[in-house]
PDB file of N, CA and C in Angstrom:
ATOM      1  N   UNK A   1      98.839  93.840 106.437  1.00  0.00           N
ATOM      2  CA  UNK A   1      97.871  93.799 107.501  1.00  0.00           C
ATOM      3  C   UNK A   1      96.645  94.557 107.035  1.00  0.00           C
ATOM      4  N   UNK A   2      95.652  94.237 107.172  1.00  0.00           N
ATOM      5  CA  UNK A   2      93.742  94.897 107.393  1.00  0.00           C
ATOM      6  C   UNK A   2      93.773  95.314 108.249  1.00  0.00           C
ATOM      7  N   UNK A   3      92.624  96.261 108.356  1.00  0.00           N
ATOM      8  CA  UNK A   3      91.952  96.975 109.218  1.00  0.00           C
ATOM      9  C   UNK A   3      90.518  96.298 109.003  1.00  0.00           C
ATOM     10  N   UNK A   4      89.423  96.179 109.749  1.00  0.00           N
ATOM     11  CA  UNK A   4      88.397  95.887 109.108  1.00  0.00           C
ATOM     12  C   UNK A   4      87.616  96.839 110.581  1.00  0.00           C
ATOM     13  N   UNK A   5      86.598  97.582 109.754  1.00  0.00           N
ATOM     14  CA  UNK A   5      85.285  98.091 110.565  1.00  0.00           C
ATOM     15  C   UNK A   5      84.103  98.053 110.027  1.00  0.00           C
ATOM     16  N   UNK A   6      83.148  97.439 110.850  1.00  0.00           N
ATOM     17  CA  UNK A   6      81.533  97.666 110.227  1.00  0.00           C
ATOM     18  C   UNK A   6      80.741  98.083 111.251  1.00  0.00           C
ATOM     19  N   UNK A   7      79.582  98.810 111.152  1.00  0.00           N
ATOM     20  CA  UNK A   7      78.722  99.033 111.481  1.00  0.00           C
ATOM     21  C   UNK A   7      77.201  98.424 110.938  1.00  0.00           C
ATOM     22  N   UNK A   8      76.728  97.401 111.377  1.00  0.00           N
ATOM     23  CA  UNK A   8      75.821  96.275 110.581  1.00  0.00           C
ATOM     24  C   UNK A   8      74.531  96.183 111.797  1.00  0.00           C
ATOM     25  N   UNK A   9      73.525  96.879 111.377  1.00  0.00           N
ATOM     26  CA  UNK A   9      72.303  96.783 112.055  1.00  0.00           C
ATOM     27  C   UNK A   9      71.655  94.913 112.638  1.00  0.00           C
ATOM     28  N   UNK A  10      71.705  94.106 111.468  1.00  0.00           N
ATOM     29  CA  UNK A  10      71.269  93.091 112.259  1.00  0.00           C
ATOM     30  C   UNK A  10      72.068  92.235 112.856  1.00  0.00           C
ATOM     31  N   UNK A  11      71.426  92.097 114.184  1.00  0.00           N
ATOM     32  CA  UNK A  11      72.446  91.361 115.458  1.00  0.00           C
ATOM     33  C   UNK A  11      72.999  90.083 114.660  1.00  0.00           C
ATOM     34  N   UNK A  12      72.176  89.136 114.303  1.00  0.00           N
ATOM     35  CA  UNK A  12      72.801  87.780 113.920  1.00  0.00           C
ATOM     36  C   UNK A  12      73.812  88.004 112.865  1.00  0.00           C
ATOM     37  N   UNK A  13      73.610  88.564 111.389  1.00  0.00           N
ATOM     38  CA  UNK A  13      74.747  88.637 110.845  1.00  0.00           C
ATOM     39  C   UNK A  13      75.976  89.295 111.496  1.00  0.00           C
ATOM     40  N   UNK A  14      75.487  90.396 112.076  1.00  0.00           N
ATOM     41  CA  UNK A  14      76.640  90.987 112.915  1.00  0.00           C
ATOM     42  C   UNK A  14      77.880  90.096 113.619  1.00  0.00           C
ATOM     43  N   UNK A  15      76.816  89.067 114.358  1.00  0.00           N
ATOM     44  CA  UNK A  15      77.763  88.291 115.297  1.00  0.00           C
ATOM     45  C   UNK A  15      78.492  87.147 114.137  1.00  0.00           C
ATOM     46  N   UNK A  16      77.735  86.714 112.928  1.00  0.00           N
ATOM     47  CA  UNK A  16      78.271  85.822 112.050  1.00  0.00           C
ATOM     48  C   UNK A  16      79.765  86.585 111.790  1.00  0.00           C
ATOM     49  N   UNK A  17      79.970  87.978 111.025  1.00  0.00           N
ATOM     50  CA  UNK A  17      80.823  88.468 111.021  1.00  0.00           C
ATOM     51  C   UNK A  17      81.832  88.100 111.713  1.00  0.00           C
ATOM     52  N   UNK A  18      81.609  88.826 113.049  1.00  0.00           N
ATOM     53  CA  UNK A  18      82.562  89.120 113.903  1.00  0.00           C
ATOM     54  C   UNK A  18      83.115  87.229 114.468  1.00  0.00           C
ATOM     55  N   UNK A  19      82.205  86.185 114.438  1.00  0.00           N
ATOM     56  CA  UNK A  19      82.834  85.178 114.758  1.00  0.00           C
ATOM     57  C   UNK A  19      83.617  84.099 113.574  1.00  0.00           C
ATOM     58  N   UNK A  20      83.791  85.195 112.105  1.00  0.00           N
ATOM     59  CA  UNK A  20      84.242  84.385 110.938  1.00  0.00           C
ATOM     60  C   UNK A  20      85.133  84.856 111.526  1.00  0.00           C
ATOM     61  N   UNK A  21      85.511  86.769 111.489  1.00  0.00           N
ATOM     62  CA  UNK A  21      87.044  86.882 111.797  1.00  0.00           C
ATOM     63  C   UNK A  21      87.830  86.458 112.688  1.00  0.00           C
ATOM     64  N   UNK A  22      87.169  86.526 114.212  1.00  0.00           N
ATOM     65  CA  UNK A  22      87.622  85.719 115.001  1.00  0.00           C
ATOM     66  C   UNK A  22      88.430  84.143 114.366  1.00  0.00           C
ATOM     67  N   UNK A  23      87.734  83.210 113.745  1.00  0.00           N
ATOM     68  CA  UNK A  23      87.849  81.792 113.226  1.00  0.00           C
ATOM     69  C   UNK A  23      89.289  82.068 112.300  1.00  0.00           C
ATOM     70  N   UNK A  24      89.208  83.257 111.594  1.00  0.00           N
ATOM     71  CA  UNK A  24      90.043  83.347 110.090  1.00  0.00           C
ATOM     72  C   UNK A  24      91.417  83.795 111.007  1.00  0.00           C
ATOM     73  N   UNK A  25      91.335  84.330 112.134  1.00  0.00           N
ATOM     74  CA  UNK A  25      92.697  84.694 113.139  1.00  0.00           C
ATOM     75  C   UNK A  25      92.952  86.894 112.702  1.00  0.00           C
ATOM     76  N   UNK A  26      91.681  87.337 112.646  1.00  0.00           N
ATOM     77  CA  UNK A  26      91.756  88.396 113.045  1.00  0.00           C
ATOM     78  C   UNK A  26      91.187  88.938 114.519  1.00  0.00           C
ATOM     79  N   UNK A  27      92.451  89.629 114.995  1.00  0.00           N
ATOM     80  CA  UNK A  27      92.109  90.130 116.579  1.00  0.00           C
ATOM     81  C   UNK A  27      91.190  91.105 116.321  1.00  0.00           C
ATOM     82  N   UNK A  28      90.194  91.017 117.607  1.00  0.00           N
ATOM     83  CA  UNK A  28      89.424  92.243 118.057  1.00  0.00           C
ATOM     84  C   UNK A  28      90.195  92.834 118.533  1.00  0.00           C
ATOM     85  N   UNK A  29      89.883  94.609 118.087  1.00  0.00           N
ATOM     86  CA  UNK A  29      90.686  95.744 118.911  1.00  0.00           C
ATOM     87  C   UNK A  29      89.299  96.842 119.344  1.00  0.00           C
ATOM     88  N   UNK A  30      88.689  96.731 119.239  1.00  0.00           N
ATOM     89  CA  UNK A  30      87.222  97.210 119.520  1.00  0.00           C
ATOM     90  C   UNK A  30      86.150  96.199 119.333  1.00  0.00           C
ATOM     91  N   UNK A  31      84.618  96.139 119.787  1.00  0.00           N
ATOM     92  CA  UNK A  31      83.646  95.444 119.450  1.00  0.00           C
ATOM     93  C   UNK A  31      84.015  95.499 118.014  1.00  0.00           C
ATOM     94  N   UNK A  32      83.427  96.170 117.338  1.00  0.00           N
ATOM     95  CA  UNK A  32      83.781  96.385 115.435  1.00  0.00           C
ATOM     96  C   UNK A  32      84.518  96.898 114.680  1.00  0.00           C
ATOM     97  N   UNK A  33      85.859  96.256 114.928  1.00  0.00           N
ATOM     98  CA  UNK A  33      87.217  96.922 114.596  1.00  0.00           C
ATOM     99  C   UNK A  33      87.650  95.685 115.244  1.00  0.00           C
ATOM    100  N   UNK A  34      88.536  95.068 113.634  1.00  0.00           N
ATOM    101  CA  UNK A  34      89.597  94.163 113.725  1.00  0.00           C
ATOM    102  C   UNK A  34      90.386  93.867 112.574  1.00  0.00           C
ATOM    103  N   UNK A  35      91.649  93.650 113.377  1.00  0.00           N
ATOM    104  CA  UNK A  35      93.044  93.589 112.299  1.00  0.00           C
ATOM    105  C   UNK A  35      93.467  92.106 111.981  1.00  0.00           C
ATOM    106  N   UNK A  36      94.249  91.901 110.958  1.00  0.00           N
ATOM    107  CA  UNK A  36      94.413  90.499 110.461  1.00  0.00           C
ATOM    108  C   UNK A  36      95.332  90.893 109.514  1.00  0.00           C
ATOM    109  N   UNK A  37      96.173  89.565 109.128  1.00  0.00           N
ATOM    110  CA  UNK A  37      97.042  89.528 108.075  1.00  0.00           C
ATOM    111  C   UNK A  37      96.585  89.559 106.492  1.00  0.00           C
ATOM    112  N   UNK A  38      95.274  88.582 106.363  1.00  0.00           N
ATOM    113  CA  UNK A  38      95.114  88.299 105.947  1.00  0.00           C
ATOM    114  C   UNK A  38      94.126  89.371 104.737  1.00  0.00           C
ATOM    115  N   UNK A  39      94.075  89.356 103.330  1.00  0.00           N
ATOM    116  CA  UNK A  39      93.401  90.075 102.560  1.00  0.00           C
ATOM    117  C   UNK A  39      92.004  89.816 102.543  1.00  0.00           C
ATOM    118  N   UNK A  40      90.876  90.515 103.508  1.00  0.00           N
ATOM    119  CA  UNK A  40      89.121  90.497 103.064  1.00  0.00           C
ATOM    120  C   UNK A  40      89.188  89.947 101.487  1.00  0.00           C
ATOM    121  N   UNK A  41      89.372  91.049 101.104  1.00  0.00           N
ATOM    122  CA  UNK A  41      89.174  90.760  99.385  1.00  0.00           C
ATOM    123  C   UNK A  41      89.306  89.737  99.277  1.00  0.00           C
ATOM    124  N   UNK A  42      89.869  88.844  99.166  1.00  0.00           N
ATOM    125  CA  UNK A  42      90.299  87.271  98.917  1.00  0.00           C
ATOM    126  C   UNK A  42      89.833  86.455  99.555  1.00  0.00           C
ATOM    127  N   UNK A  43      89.186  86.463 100.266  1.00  0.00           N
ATOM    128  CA  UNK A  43      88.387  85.657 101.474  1.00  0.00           C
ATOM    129  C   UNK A  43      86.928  85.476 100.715  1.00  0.00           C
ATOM    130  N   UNK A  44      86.648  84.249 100.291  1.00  0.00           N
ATOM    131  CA  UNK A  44      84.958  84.495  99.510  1.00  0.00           C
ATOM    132  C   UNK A  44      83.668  84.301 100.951  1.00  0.00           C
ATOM    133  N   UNK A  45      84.174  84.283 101.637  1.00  0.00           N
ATOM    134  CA  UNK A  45      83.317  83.937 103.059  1.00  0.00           C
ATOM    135  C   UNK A  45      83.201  85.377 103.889  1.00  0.00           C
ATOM    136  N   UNK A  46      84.018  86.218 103.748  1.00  0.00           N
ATOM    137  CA  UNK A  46      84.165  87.585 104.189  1.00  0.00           C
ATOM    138  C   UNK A  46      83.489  88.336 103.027  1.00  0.00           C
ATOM    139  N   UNK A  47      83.651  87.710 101.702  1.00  0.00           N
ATOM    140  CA  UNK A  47      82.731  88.284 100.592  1.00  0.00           C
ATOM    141  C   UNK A  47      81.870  88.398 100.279  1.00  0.00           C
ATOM    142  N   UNK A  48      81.188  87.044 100.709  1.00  0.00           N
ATOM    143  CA  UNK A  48      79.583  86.672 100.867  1.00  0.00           C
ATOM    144  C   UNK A  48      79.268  87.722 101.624  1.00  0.00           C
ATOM    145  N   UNK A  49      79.750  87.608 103.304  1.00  0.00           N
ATOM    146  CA  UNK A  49      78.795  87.936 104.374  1.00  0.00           C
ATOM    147  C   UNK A  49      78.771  89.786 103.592  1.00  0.00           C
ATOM    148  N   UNK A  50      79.837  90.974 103.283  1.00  0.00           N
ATOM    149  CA  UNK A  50      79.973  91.809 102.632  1.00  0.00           C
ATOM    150  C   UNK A  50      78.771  92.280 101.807  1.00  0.00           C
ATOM    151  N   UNK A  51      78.598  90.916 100.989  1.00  0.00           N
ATOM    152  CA  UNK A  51      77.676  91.104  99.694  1.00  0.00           C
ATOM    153  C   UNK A  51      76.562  91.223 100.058  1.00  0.00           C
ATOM    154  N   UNK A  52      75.868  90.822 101.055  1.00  0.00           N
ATOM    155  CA  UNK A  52      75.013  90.550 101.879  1.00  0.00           C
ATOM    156  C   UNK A  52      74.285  91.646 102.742  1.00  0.00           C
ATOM    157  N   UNK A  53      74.699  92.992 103.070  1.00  0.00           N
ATOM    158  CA  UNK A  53      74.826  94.013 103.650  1.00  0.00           C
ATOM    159  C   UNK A  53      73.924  94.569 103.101  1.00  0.00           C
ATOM    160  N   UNK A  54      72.701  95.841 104.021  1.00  0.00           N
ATOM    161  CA  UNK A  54      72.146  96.577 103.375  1.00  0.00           C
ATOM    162  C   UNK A  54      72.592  97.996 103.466  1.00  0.00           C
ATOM    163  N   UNK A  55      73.109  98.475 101.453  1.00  0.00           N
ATOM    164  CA  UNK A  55      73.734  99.725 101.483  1.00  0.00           C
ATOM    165  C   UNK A  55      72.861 100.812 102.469  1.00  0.00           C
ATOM    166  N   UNK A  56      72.174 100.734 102.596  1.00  0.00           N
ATOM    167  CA  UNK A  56      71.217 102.069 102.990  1.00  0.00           C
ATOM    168  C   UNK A  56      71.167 101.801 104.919  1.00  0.00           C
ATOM    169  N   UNK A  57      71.305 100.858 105.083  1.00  0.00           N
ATOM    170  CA  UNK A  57      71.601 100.763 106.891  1.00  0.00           C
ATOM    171  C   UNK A  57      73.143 100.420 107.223  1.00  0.00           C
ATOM    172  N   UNK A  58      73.696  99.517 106.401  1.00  0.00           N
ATOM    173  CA  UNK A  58      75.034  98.953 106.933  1.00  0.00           C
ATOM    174  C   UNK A  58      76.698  99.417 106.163  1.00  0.00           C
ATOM    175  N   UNK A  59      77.267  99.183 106.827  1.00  0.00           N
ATOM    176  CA  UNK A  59      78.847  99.888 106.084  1.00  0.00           C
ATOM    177  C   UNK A  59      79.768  99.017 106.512  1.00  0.00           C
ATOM    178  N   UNK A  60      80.847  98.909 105.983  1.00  0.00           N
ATOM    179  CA  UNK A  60      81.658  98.177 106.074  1.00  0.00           C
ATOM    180  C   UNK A  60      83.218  99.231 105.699  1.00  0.00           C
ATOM    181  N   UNK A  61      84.151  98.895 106.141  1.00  0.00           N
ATOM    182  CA  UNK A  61      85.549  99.631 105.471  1.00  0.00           C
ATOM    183  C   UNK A  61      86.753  98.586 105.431  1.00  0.00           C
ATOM    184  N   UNK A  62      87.397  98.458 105.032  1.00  0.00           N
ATOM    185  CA  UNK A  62      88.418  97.728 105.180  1.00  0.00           C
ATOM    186  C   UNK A  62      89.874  98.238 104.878  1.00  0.00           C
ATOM    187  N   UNK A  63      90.894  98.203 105.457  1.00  0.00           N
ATOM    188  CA  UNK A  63      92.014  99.393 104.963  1.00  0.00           C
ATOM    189  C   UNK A  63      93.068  98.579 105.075  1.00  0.00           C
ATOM    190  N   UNK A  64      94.142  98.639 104.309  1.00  0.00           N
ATOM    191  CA  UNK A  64      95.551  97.852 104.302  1.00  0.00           C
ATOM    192  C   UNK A  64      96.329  99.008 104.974  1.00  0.00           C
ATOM    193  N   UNK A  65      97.058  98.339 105.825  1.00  0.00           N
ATOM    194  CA  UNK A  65      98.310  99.152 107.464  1.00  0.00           C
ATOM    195  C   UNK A  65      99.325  98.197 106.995  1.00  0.00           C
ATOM    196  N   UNK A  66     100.434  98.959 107.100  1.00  0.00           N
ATOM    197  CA  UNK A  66     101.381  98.432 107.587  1.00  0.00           C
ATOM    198  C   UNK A  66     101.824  97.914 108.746  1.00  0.00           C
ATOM    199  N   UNK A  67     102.574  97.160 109.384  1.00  0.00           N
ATOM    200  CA  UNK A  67     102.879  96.704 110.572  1.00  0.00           C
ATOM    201  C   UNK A  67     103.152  97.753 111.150  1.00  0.00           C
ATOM    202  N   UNK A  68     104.538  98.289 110.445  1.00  0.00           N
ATOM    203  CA  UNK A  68     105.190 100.096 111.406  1.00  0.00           C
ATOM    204  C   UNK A  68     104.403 100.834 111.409  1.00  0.00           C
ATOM    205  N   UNK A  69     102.799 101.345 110.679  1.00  0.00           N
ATOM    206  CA  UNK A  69     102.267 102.107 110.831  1.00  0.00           C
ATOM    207  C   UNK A  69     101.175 101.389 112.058  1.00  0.00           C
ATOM    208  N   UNK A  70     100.827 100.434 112.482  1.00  0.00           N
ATOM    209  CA  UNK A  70      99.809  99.820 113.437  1.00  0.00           C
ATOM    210  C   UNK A  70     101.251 100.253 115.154  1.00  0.00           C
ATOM    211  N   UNK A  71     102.463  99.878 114.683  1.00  0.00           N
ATOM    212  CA  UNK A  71     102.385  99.371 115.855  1.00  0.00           C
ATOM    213  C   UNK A  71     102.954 101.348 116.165  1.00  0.00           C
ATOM    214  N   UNK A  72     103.594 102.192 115.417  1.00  0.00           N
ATOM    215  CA  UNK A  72     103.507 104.091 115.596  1.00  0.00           C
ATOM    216  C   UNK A  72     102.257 104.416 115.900  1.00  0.00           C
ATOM    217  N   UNK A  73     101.208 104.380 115.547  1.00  0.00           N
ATOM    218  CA  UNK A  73     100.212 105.026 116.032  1.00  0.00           C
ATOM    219  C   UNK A  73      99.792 104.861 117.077  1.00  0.00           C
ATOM    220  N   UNK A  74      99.249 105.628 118.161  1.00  0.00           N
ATOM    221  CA  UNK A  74      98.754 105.669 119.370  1.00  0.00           C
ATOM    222  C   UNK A  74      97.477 104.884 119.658  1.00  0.00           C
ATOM    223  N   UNK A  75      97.590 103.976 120.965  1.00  0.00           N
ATOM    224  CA  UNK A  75      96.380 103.111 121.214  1.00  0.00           C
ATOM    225  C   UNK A  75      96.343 103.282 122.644  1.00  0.00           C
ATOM    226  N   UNK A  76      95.059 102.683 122.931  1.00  0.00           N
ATOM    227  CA  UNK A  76      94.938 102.754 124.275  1.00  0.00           C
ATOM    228  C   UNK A  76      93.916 101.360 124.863  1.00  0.00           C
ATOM    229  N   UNK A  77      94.848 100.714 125.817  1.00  0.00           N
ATOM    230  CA  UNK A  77      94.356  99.624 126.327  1.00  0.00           C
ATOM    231  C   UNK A  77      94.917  98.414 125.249  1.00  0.00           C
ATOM    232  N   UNK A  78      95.766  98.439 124.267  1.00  0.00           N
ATOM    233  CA  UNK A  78      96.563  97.356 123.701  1.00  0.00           C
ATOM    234  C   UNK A  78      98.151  97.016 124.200  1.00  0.00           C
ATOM    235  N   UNK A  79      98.463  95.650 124.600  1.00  0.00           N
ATOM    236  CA  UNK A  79      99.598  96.041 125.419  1.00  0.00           C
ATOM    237  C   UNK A  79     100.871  95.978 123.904  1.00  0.00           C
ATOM    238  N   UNK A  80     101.962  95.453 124.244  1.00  0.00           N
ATOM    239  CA  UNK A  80     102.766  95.526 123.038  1.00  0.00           C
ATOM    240  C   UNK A  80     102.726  94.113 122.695  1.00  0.00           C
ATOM    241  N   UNK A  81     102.180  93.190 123.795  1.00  0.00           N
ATOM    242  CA  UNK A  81     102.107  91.972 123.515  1.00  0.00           C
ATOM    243  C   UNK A  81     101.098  91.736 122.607  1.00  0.00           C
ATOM    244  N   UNK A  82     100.212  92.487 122.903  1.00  0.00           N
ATOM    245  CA  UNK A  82      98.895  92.248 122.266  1.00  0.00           C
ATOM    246  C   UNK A  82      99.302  92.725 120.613  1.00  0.00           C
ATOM    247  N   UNK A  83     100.038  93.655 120.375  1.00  0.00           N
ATOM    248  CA  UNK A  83      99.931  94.286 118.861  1.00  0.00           C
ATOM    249  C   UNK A  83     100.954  93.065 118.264  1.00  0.00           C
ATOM    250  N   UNK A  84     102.103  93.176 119.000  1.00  0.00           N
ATOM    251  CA  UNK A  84     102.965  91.838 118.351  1.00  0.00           C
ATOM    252  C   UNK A  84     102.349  90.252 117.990  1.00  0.00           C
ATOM    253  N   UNK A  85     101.196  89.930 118.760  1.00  0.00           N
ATOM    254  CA  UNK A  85     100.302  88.609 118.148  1.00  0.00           C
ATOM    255  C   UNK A  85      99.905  89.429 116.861  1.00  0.00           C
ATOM    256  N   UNK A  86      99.149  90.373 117.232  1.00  0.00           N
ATOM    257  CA  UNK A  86      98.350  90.691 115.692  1.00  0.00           C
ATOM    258  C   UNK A  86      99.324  91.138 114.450  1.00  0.00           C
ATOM    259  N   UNK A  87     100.337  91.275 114.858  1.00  0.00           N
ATOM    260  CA  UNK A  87     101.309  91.401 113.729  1.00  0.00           C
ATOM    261  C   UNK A  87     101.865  90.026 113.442  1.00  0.00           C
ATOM    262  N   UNK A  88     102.183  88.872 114.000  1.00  0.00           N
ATOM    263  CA  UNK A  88     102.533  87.867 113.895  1.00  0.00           C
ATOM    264  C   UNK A  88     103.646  87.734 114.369  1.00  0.00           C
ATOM    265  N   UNK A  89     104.097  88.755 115.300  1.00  0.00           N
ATOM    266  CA  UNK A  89     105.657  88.331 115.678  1.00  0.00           C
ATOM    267  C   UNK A  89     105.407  87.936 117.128  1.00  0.00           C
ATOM    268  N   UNK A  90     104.322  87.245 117.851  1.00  0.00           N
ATOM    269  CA  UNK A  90     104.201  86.389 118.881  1.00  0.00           C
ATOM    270  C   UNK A  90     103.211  85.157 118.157  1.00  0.00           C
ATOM    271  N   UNK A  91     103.356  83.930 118.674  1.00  0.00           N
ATOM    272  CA  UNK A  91     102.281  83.090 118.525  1.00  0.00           C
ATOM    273  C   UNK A  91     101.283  82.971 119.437  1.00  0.00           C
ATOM    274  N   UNK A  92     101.630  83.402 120.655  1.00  0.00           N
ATOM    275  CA  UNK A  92     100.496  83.538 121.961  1.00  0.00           C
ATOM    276  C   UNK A  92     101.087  84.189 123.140  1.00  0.00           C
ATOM    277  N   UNK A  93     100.363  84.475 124.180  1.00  0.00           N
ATOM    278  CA  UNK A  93     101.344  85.562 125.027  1.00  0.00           C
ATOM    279  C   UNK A  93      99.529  85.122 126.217  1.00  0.00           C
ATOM    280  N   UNK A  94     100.588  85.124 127.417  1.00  0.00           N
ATOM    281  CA  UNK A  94      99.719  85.047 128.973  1.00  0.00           C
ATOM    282  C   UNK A  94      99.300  86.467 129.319  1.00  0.00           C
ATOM    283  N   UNK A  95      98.135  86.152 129.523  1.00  0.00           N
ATOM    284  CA  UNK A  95      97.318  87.845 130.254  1.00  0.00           C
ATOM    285  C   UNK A  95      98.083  87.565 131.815  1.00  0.00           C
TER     286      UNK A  95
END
């Protein structure tokens, strides 16, 4: 599992971002903060938009979690349904 956070000054790439991961099947867990199975690194479309960034205004992080370490750590406002999609052990779940 990823972690992904950025902080990216311009609105449009911003939203490009945030609506690739959305597309690629990483959940939002904050506005800019989202988890996924899947490896950034390996993604050349998550690489581009990355490459693209200005060092001196924008940041990016990306961190590999374990499942047991996402679903031990303390959250607030995620239900268990919600962490089990983003881990992959639901395929969809009713609000």
């Amino acid at each position: 599992m990823y972690l992904i956070s950025y902080d990216i000054v311009s609105n449009s790439l911003r939203k490009r971002l945030s609506d690739l991961l959305v597309r690629k099947g990483y959940h939002r867990i904050q506005k800019s903060v989202f988890v996924g199975l899947d490896n950034p690194k390996k993604d050349q479309e998550i690489k581009t938009i990355f490459s693209t960034l200005d060092s001196n205004n924008d940041k990016y992080l990306y961190l590999s979690i374990s499942k047991k370490e996402l679903i031990k750590n303390h959250n607030l406002g995620l239900s268990k349904e919600e962490i089990k999609l983003m881990i992959g052990e639901l395929d969809f779940f009713w609000v």
